[in-house]
Structures are given as structure tokens and as C-alpha cells.
PDB file of N, CA and C in Angstrom:
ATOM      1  N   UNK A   1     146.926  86.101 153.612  1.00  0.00           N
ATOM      2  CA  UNK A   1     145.519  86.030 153.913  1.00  0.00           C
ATOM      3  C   UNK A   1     144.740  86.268 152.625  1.00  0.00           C
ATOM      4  N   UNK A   2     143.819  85.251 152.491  1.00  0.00           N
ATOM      5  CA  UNK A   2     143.188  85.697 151.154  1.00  0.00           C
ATOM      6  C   UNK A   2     141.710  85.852 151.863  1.00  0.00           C
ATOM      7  N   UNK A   3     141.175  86.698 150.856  1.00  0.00           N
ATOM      8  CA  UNK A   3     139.911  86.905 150.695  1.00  0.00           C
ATOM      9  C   UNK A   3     139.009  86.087 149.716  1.00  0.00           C
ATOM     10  N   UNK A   4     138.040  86.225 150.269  1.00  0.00           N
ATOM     11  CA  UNK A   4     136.959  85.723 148.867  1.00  0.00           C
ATOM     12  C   UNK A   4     136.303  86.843 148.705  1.00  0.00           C
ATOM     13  N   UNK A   5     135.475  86.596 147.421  1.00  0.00           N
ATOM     14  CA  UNK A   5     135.108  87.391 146.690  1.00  0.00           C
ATOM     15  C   UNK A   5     133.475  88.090 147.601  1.00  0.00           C
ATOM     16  N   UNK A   6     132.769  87.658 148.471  1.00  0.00           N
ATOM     17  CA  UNK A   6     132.325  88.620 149.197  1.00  0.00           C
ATOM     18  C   UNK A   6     132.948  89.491 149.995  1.00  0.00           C
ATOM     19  N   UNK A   7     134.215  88.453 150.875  1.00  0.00           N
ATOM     20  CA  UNK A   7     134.787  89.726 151.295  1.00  0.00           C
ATOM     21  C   UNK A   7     135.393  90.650 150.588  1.00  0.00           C
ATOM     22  N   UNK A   8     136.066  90.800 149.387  1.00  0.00           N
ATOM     23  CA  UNK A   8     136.355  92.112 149.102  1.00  0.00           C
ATOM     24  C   UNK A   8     134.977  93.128 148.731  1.00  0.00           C
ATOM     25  N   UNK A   9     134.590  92.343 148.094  1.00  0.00           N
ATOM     26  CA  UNK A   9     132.952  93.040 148.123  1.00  0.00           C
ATOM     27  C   UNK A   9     132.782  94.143 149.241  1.00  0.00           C
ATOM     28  N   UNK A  10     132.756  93.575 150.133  1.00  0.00           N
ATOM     29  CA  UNK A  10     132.471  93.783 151.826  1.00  0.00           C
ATOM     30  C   UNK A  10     133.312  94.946 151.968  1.00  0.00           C
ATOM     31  N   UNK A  11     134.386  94.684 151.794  1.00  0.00           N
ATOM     32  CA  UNK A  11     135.900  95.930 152.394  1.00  0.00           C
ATOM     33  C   UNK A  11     135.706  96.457 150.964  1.00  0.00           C
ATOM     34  N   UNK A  12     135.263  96.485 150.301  1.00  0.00           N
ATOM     35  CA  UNK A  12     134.960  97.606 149.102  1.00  0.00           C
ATOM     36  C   UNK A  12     134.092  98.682 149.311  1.00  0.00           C
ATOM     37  N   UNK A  13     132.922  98.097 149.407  1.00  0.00           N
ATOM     38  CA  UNK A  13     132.072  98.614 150.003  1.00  0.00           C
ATOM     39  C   UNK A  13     131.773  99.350 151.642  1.00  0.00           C
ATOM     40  N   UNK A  14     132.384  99.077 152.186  1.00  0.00           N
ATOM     41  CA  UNK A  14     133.398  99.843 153.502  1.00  0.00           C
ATOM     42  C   UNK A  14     133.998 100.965 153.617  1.00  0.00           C
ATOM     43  N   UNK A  15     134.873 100.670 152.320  1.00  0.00           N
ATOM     44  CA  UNK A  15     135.646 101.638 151.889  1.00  0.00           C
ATOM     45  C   UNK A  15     135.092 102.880 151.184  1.00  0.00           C
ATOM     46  N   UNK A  16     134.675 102.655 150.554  1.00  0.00           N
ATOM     47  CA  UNK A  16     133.361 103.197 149.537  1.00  0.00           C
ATOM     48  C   UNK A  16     132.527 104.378 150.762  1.00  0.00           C
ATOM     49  N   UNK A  17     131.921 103.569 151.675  1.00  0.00           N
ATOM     50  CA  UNK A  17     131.271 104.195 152.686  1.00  0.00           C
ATOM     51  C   UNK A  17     131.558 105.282 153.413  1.00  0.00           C
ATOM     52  N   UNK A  18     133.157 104.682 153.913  1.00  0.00           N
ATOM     53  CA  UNK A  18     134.084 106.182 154.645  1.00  0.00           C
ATOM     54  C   UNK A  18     134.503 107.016 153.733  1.00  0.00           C
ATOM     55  N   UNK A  19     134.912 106.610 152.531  1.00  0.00           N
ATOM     56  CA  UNK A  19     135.187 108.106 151.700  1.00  0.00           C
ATOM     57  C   UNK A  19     133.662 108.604 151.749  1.00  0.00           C
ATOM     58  N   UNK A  20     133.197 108.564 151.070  1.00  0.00           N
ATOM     59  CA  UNK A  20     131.543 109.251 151.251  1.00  0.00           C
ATOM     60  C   UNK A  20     131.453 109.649 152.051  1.00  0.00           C
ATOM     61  N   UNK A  21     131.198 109.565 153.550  1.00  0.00           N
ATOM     62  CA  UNK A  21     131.198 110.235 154.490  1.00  0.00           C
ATOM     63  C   UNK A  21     132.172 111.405 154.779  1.00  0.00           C
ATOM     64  N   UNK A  22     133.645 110.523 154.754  1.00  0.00           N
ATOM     65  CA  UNK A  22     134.870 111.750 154.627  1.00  0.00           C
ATOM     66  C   UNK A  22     134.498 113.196 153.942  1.00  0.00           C
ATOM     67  N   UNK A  23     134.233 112.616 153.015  1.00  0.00           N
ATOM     68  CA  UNK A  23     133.831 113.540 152.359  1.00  0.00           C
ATOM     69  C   UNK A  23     132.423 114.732 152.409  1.00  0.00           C
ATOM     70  N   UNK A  24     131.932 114.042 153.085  1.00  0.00           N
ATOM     71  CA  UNK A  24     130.513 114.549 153.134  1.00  0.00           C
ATOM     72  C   UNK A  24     130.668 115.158 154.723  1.00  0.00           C
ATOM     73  N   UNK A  25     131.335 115.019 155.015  1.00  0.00           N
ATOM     74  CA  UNK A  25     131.815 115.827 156.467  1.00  0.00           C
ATOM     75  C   UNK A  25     133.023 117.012 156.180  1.00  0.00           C
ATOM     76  N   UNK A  26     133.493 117.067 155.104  1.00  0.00           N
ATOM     77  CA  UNK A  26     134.725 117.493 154.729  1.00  0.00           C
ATOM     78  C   UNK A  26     133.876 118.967 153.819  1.00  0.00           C
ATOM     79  N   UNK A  27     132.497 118.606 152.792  1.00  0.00           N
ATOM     80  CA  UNK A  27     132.071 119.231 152.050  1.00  0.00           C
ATOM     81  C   UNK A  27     131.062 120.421 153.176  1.00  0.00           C
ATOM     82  N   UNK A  28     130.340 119.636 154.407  1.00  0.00           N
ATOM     83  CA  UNK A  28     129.509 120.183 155.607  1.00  0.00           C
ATOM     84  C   UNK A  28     130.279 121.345 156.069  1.00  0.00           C
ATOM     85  N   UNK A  29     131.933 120.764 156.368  1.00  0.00           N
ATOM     86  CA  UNK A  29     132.713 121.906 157.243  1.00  0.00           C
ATOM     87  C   UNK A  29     132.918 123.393 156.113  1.00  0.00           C
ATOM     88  N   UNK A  30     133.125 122.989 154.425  1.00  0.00           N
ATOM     89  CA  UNK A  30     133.529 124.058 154.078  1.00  0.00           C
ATOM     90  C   UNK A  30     132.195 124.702 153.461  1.00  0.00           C
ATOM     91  N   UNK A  31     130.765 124.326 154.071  1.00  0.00           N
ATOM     92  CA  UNK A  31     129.577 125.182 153.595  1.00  0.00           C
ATOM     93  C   UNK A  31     129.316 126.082 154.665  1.00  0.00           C
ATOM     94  N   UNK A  32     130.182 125.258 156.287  1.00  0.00           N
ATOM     95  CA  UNK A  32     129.683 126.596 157.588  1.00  0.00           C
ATOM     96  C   UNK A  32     130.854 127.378 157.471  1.00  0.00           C
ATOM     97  N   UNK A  33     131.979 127.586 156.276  1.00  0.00           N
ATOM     98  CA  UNK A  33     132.881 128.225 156.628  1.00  0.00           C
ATOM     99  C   UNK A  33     132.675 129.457 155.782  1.00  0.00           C
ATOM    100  N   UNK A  34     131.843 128.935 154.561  1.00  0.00           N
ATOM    101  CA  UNK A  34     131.117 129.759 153.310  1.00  0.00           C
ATOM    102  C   UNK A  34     130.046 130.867 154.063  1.00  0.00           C
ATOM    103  N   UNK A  35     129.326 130.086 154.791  1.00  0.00           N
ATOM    104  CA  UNK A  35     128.364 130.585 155.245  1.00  0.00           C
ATOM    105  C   UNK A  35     128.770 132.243 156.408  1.00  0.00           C
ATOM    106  N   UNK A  36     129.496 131.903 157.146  1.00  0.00           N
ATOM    107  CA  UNK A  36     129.738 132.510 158.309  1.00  0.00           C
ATOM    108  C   UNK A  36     130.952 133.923 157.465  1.00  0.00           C
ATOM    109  N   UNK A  37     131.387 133.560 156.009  1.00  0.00           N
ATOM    110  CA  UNK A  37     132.060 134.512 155.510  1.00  0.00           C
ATOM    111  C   UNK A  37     131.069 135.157 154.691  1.00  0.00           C
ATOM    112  N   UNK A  38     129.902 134.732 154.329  1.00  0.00           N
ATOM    113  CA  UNK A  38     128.816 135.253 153.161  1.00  0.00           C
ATOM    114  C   UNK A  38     128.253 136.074 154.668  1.00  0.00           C
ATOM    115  N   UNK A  39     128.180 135.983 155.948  1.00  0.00           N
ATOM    116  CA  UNK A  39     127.712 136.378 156.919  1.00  0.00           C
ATOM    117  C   UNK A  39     128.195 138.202 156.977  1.00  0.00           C
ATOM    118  N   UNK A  40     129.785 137.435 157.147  1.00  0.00           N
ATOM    119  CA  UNK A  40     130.208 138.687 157.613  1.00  0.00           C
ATOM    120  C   UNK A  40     130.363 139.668 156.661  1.00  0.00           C
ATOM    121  N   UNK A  41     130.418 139.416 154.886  1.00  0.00           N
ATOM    122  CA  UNK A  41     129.998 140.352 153.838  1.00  0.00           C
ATOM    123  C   UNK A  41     129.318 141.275 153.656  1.00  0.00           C
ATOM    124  N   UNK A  42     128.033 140.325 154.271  1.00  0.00           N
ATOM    125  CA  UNK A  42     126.550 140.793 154.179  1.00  0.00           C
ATOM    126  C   UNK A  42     126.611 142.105 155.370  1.00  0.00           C
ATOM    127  N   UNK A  43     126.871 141.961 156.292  1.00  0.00           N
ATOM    128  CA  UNK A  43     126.671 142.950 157.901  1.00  0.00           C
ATOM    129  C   UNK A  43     127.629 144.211 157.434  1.00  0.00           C
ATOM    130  N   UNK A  44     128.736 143.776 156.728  1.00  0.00           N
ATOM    131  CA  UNK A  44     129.735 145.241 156.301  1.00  0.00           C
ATOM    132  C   UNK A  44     129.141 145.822 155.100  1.00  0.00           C
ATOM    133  N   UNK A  45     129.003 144.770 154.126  1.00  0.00           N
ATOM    134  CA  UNK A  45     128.482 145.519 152.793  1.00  0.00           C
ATOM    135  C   UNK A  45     127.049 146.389 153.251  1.00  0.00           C
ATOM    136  N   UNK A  46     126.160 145.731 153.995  1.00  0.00           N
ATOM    137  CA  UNK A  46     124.998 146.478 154.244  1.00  0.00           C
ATOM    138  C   UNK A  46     125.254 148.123 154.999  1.00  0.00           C
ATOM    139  N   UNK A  47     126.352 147.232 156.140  1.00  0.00           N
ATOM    140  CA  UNK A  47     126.402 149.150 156.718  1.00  0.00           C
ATOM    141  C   UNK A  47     127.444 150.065 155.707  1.00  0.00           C
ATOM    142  N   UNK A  48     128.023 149.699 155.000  1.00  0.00           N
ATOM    143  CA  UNK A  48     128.529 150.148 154.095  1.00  0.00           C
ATOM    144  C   UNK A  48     127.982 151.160 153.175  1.00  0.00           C
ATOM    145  N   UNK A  49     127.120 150.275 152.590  1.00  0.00           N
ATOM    146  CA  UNK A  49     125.966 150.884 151.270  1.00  0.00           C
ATOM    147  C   UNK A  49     125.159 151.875 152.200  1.00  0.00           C
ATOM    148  N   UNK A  50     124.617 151.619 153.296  1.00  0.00           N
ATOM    149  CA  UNK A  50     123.838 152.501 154.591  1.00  0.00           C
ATOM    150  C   UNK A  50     124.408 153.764 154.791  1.00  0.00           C
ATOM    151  N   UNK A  51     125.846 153.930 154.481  1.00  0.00           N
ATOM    152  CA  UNK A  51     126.449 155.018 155.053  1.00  0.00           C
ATOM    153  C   UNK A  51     126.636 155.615 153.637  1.00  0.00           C
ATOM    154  N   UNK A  52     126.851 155.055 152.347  1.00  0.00           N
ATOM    155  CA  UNK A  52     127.237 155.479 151.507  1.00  0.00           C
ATOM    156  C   UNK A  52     125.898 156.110 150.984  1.00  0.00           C
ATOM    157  N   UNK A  53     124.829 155.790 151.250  1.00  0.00           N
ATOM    158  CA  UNK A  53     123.338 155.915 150.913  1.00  0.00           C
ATOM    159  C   UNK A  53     123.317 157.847 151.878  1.00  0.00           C
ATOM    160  N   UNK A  54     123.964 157.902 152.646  1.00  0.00           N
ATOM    161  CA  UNK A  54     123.590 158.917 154.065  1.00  0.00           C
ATOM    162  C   UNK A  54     124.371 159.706 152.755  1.00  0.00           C
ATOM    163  N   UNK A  55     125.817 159.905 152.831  1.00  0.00           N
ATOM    164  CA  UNK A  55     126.730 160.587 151.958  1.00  0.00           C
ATOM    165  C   UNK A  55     126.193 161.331 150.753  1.00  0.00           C
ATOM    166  N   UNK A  56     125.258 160.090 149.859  1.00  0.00           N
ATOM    167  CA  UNK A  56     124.879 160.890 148.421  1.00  0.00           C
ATOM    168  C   UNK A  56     123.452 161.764 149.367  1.00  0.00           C
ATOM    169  N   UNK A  57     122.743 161.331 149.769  1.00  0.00           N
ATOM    170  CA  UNK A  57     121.537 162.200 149.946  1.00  0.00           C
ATOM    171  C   UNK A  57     121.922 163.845 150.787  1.00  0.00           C
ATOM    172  N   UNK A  58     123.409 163.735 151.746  1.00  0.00           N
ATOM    173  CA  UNK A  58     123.991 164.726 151.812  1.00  0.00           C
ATOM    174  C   UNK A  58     124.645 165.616 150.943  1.00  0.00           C
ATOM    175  N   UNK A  59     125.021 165.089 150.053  1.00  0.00           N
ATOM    176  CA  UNK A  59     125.828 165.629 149.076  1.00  0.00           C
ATOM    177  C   UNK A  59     124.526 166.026 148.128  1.00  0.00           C
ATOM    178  N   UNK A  60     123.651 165.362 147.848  1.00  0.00           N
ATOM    179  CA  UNK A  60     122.520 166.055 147.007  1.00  0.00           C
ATOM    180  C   UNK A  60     121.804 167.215 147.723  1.00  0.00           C
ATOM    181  N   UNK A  61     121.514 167.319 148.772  1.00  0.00           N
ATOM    182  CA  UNK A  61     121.086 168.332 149.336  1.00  0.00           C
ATOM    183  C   UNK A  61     121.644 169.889 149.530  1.00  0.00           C
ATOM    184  N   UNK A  62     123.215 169.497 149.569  1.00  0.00           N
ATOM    185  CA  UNK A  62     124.211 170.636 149.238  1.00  0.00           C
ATOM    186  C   UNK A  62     124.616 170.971 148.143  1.00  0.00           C
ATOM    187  N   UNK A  63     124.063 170.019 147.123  1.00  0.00           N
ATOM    188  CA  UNK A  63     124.175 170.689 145.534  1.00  0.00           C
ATOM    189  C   UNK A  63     122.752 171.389 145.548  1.00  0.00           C
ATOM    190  N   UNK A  64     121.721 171.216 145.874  1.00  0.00           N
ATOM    191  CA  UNK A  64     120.324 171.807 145.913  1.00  0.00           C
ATOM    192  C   UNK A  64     120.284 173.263 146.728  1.00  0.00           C
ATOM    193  N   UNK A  65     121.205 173.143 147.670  1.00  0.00           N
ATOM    194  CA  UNK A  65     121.136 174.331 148.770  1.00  0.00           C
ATOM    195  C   UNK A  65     122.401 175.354 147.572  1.00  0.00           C
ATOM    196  N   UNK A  66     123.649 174.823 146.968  1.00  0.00           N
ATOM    197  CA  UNK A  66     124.444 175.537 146.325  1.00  0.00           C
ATOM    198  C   UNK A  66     123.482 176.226 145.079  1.00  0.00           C
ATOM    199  N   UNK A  67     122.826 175.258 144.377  1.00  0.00           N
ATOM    200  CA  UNK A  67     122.087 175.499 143.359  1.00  0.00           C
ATOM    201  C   UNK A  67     120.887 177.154 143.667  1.00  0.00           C
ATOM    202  N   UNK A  68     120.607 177.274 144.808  1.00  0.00           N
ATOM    203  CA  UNK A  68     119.402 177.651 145.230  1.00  0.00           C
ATOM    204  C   UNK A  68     119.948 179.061 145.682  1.00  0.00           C
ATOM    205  N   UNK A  69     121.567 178.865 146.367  1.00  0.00           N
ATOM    206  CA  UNK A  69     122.108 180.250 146.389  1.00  0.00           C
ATOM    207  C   UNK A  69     122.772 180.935 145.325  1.00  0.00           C
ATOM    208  N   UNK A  70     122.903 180.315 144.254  1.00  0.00           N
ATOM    209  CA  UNK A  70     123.135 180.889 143.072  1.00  0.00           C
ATOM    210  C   UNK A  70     122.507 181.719 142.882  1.00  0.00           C
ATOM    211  N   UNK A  71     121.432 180.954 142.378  1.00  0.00           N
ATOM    212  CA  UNK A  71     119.623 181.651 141.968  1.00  0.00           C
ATOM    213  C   UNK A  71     119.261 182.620 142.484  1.00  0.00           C
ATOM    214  N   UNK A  72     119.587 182.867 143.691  1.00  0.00           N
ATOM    215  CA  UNK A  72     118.977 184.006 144.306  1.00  0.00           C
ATOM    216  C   UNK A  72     119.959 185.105 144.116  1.00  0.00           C
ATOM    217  N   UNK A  73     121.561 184.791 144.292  1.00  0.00           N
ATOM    218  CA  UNK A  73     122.712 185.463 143.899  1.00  0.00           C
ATOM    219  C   UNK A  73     122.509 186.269 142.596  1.00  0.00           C
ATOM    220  N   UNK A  74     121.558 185.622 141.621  1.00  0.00           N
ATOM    221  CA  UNK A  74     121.898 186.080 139.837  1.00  0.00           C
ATOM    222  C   UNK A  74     120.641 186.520 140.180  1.00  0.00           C
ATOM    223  N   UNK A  75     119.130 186.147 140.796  1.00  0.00           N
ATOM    224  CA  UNK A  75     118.418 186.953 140.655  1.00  0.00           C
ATOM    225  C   UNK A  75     118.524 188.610 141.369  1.00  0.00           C
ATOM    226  N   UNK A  76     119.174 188.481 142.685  1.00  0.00           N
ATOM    227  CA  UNK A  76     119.457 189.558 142.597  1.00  0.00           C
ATOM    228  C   UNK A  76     119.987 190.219 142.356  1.00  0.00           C
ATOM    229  N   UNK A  77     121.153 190.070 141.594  1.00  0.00           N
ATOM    230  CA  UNK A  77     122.136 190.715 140.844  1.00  0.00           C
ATOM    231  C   UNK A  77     121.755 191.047 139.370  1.00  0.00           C
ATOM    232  N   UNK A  78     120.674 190.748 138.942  1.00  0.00           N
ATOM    233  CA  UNK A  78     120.397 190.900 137.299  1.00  0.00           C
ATOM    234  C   UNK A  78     118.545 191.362 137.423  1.00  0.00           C
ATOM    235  N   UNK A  79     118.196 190.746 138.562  1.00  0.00           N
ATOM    236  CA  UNK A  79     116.906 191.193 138.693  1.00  0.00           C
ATOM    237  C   UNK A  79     115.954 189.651 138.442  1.00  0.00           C
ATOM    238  N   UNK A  80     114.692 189.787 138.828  1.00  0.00           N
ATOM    239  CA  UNK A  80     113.661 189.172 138.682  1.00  0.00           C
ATOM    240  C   UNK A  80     112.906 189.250 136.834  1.00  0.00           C
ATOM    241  N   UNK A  81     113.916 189.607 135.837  1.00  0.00           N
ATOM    242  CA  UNK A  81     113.260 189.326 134.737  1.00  0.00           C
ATOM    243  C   UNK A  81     113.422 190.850 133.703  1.00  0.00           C
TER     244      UNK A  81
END
């Protein structure tokens, strides 16, 4: 079977068409797969940093409360001056 030269044109351009698409359906699937993993990053890293955020402001408060019973420890043990 031969072709002429529109038809390969034709089935070139055909061809041409479904890869493009293939592809462009192929590139769609791995941006909702990006997406839905940048998703689930986001929801852990946030409660993550949330809890780690709770931790330091606890931990600063018990260096402030340690700090504060010192102070009063050495002031009364040495005096007010």
C-alpha cells in the first residue's frame, strides 16, 4: 500500500497529535499526584511546626520560672545587696 505524500502528511500529523496528548494527559496525571503529596506535606509539616512552636514557648517559660527561682534562692541566701 502506498501512500502519497498528503497522506503521510496526514498520519504524521495524527501521530504527532496523540503523542501530544499522551503526553499531556500523562504530564496532568503526575501534577495531581504532585499536588495531593505537596498536600499532605503541608497538613503534617504545619501541625508539626504547631506543636514544635507549643514545646519551645514551654520550654522558655521553664527556663524563666528556673531563672527566677535562682534569683530569689541567691537573693535570699546572700541578701538583697
Amino acid at each position: 500500500m502506498r501512500l502519497t505524500i498528503g497522506r503521510r502528511i496526514l498520519v504524521g500529523f495524527g501521530l504527532l497529535t496523540l503523542f501530544t496528548a499522551a503526553f499531556g494527559i500523562y504530564q496532568f496525571l503526575l501534577l495531581v499526584d504532585i499536588r495531593d503529596i505537596n498536600n499532605r506535606i503541608v497538613t503534617h509539616d504545619v501541625t508539626l511546626l504547631e506543636q514544635i512552636e507549643d514545646l519551645v514557648i514551654a520550654n522558655n517559660a521553664t527556663r524563666a520560672a528556673g531563672e527566677q527561682v535562682r534569683s530569689a534562692h541567691l537573693l535570699a541566701k546572700f541578701g538583697a545587696g
